[in-house]
N, C-alpha and C. Protein backbone atom coordinates (compact mmCIF):
# COMPACT_ATOMS: atom_id res chain seq x y z
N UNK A 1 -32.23 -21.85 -9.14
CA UNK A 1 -32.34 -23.04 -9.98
C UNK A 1 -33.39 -22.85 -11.07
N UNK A 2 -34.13 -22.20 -10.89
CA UNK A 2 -35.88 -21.83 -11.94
C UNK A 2 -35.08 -21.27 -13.18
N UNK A 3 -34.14 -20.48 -12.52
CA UNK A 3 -33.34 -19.41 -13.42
C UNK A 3 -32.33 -20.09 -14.63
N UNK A 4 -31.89 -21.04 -13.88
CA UNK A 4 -31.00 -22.45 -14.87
C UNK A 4 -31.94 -22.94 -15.85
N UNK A 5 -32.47 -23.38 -15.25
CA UNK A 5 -34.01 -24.11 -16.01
C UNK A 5 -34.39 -23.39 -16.87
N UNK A 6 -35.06 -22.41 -16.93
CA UNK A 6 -35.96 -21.59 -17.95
C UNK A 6 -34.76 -21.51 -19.01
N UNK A 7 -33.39 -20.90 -18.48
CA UNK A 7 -32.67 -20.82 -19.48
C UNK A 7 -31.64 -22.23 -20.71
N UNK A 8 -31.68 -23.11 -20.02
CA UNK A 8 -31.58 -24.45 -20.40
C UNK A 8 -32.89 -24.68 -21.28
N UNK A 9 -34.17 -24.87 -20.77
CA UNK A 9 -35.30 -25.02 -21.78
C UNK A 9 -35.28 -24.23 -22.97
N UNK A 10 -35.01 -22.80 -22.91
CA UNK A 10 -35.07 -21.98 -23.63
C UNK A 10 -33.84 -22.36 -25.13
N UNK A 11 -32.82 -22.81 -24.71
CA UNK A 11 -31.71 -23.07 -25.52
C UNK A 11 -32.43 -24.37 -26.16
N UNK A 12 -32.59 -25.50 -25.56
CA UNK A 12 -32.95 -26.63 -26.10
C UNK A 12 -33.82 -26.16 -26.60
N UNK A 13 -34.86 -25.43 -26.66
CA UNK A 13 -36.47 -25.58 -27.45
C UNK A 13 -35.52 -24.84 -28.70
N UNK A 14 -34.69 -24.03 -28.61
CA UNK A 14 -34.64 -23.42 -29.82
C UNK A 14 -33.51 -24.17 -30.50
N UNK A 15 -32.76 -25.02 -29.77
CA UNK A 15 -31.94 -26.37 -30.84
C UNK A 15 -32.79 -27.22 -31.46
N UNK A 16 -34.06 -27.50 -31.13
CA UNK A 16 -35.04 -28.48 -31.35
C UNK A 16 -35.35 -28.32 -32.22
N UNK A 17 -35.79 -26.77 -32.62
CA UNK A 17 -36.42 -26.17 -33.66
C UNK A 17 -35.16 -26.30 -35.32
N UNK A 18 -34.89 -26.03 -34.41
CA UNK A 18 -33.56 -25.66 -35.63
C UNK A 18 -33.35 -27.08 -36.40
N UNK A 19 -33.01 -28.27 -35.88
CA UNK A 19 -32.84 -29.40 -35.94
C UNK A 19 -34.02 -29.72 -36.63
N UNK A 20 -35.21 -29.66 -36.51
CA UNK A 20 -36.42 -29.84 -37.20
C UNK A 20 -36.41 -29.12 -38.65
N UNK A 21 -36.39 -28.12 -38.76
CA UNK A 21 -35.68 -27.17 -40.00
C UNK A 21 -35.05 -27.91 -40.43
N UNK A 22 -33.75 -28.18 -40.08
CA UNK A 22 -32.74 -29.10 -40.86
C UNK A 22 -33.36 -29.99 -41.49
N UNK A 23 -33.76 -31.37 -40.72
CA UNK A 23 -34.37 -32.26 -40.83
C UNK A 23 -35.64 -32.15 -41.74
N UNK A 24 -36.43 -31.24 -41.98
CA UNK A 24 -37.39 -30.58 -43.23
C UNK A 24 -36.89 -30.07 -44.71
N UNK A 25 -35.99 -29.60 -44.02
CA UNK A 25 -35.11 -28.90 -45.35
C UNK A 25 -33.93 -29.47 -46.12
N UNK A 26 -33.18 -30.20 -45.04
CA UNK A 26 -31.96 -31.14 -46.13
C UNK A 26 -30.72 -30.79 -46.26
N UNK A 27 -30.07 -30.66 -47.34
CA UNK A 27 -30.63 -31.28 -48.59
C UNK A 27 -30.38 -32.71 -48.80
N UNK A 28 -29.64 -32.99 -47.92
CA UNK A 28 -28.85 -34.25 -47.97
C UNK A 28 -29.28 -35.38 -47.00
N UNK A 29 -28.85 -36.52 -46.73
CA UNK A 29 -29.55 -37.39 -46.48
C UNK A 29 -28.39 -37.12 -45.07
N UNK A 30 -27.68 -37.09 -45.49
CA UNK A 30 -26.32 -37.09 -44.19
C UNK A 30 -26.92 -35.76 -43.50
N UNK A 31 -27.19 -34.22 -43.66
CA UNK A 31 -27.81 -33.37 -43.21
C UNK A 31 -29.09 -34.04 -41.95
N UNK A 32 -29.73 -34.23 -42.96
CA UNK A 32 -30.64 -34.74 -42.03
C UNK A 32 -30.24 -36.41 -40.88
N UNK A 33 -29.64 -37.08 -40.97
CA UNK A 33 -29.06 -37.95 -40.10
C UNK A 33 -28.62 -36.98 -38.76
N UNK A 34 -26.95 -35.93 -38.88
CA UNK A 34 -27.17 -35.26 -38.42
C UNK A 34 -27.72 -34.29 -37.63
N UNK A 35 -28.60 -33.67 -38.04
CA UNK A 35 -29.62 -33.05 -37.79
C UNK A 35 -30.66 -33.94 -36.65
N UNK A 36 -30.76 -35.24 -36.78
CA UNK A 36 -31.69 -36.30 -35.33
C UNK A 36 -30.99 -36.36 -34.77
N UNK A 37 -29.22 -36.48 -35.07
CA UNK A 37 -28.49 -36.88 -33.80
C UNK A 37 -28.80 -36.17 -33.19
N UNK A 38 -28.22 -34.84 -33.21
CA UNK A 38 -28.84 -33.43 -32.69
C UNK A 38 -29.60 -33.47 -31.76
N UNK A 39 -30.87 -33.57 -32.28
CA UNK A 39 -32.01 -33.69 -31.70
C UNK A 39 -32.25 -34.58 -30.82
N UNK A 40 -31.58 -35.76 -31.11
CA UNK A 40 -31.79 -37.06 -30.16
C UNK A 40 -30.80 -36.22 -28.92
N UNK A 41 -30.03 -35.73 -29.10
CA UNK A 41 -28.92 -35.42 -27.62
C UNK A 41 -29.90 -34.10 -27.46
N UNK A 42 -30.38 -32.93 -28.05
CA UNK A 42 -31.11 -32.03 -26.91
C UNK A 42 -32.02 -32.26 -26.82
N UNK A 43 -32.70 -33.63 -26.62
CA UNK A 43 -34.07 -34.45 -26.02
C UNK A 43 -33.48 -34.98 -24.72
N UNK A 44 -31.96 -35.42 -24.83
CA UNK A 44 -31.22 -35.99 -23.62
C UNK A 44 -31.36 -35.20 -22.64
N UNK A 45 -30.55 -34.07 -23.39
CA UNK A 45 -30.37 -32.71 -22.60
C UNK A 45 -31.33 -32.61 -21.64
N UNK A 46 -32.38 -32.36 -22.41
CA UNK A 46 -33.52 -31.75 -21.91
C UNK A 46 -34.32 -32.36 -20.78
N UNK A 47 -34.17 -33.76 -20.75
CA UNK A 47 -34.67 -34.61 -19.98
C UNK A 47 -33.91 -34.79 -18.76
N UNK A 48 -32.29 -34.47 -19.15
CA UNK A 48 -31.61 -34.27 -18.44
C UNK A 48 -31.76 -32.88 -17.06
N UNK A 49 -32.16 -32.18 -17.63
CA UNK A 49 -32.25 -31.04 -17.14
C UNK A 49 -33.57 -31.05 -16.02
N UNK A 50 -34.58 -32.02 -16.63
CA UNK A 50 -35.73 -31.56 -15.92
C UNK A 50 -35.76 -33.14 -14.76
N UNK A 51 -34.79 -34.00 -14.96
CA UNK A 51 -34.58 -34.72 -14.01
C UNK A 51 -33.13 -34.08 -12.88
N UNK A 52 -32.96 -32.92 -12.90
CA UNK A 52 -31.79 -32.19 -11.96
C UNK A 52 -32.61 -31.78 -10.99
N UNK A 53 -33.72 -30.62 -12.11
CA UNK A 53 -34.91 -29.48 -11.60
C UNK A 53 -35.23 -30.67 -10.58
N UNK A 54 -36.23 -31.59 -10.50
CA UNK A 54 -36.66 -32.32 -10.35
C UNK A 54 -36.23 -33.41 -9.05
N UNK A 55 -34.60 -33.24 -9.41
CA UNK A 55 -34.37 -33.34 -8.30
C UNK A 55 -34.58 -35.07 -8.18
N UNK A 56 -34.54 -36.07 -8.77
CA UNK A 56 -35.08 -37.48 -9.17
C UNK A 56 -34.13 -38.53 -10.31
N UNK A 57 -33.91 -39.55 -10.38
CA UNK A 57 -32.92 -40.08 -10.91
C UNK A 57 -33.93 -41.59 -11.66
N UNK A 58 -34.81 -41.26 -11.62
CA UNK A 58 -35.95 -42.50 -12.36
C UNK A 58 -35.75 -42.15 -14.09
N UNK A 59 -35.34 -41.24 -14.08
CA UNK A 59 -34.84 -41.00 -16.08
C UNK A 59 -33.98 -41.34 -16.55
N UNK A 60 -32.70 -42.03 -15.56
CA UNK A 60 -31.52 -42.18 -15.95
C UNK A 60 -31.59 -43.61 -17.18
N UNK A 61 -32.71 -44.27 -16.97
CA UNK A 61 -32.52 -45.49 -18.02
C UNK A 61 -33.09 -45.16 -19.56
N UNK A 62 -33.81 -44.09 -19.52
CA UNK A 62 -34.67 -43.43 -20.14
C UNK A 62 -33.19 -42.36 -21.09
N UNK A 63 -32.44 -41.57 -20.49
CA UNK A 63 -31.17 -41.51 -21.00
C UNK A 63 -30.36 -41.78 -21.57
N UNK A 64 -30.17 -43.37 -20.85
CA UNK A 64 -29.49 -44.69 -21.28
C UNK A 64 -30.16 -44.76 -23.01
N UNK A 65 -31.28 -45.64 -22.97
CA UNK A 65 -31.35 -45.74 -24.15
C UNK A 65 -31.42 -44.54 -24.77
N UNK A 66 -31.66 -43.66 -24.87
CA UNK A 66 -31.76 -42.07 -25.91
C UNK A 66 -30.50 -42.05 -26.54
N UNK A 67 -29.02 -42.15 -25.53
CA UNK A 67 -28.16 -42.28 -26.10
C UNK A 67 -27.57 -43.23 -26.99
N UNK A 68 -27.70 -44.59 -26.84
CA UNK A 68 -28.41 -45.21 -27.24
C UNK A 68 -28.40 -46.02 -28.65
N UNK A 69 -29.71 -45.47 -28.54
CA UNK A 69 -30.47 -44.84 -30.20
C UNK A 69 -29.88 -43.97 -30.67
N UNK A 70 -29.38 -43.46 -30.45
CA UNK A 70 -28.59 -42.26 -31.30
C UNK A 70 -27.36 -42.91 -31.53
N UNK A 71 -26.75 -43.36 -30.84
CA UNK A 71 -25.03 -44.26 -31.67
C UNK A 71 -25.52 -44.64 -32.52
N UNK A 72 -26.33 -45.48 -32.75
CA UNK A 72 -26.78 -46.80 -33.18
C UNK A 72 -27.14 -46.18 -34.59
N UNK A 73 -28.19 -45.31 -34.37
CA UNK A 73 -28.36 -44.72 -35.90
C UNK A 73 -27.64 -43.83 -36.46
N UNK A 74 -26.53 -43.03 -35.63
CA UNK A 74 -25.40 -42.11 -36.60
C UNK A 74 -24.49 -43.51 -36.96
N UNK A 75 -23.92 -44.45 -35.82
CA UNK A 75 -23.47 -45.37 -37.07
C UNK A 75 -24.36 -46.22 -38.31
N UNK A 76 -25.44 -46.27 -37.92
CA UNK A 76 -25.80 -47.09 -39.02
C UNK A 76 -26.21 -46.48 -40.47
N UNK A 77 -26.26 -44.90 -40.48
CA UNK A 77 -26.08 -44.31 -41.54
C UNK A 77 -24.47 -43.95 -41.87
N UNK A 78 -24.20 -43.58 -41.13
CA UNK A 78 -22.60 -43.37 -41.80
C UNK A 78 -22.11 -44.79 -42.28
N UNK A 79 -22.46 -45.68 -41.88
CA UNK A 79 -21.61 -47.37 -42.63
C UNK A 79 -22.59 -47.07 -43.72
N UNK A 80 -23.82 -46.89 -43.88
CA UNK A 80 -24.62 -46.93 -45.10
C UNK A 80 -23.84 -45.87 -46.12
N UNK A 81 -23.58 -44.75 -45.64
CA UNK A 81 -23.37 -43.58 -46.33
C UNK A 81 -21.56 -43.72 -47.25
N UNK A 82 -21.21 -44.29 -46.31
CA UNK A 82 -20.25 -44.33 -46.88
C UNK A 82 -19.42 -45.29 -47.90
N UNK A 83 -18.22 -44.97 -48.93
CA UNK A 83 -17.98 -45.86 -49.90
C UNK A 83 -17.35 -47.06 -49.50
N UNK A 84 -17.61 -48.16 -50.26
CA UNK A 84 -16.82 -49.32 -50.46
C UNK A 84 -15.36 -49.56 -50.51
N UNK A 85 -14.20 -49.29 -49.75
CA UNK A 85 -13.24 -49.30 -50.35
C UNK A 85 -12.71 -50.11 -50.50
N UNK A 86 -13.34 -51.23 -49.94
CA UNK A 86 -12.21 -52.77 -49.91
C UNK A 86 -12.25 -53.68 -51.07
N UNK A 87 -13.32 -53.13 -52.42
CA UNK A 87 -12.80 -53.39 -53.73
C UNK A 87 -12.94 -52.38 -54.55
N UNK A 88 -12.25 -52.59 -55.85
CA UNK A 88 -12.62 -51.53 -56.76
C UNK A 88 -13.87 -51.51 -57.57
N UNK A 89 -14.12 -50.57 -57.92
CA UNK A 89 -15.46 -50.59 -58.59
C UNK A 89 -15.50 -51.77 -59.79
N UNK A 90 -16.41 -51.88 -60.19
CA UNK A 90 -16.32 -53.00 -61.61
C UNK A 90 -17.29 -52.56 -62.62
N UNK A 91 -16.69 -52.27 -64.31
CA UNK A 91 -17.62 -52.29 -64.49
C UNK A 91 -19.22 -53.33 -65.30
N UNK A 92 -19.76 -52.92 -65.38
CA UNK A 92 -21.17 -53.72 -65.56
C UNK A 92 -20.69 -55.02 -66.64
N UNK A 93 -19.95 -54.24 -67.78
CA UNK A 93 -20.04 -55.16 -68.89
C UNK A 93 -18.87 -56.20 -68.64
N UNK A 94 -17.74 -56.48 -67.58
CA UNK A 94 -16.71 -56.90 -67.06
C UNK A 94 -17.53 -58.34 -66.15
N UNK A 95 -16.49 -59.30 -66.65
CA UNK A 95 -16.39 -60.10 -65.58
C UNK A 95 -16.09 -60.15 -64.36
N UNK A 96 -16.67 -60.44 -63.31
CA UNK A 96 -15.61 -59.85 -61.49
C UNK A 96 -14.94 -61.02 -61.49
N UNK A 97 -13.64 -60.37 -61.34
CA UNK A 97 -12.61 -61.45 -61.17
C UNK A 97 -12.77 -62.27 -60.02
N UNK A 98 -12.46 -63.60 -59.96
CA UNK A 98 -11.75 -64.88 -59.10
C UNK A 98 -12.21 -64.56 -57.68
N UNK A 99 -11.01 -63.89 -57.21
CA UNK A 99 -10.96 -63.71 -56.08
C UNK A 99 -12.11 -63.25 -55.33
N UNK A 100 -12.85 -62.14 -56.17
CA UNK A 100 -14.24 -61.47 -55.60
C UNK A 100 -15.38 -62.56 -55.33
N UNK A 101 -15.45 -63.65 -55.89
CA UNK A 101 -16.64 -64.69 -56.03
C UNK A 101 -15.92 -65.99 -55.02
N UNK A 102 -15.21 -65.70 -54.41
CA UNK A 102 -14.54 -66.95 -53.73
C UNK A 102 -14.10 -67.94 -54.30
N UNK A 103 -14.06 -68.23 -55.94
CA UNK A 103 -13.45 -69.13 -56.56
C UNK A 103 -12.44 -68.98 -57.32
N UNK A 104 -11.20 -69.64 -56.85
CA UNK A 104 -10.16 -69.98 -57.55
C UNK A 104 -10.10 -70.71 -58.75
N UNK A 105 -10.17 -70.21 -59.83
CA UNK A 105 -10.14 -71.82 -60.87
C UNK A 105 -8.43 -72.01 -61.39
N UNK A 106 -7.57 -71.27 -60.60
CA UNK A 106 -6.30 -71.82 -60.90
C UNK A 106 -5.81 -73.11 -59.77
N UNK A 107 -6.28 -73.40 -59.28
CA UNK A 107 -5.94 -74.39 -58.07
C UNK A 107 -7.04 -75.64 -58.18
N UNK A 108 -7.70 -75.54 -59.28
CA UNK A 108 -8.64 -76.53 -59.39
C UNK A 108 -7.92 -77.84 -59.83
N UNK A 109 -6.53 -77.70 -60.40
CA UNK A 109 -6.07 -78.53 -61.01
C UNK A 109 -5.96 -79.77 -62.46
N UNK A 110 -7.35 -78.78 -62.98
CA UNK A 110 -8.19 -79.35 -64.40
C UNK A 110 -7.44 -78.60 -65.05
């Protein structure tokens, strides 16, 4: 089991690293999002691993949320990250039509 372990630590410390790199280097904002998920799951991992060694099940809530936090913020950058499609763009010097502002002025009856 020492033998699992060392080699499990060994993998995670060097995903960790890597993920940190990323997360330093970029270039992109999505890169780095990425790049924590990452990290947020071989922190799981890892915790995972040393609650097996360990032999103990007091981390499992500790898990719970890790995972978590990590949905939570790969979705909440990808809804950020991504485009608008449910109208078309407009531009600046344009009126936004009717429908976009919730008012009808054909049904006003004036």
């Amino acid at each position: 089991m020492i033998v699992v372990g060392t080699i499990c630590a060994v993998l995670l410390s060097i995903t960790g690293v890597l993920c940190i790199v990323r997360i330093v280097r970029g270039p992109t904002m999505l890169d780095r999002t990425v790049a924590a998920d990452v990290f947020v799951a071989a922190a799981a991992g890892a915790i995972g691993v040393e609650a097996a060694i360990g032999r103990h099940d007091t981390t499992l809530s500790i898990l719970v949320v890790l995972a978590l936090v990590g949905f939570l913020g790969s979705v909440s950058i990808a809804r950020f990250a991504a485009p608008d499609t449910d109208r078309p763009p407009v531009d600046d010097d344009r009126a936004r039509p009717a429908e976009w502002t919730g008012r009808d002025d054909e049904e006003d009856g004036s």
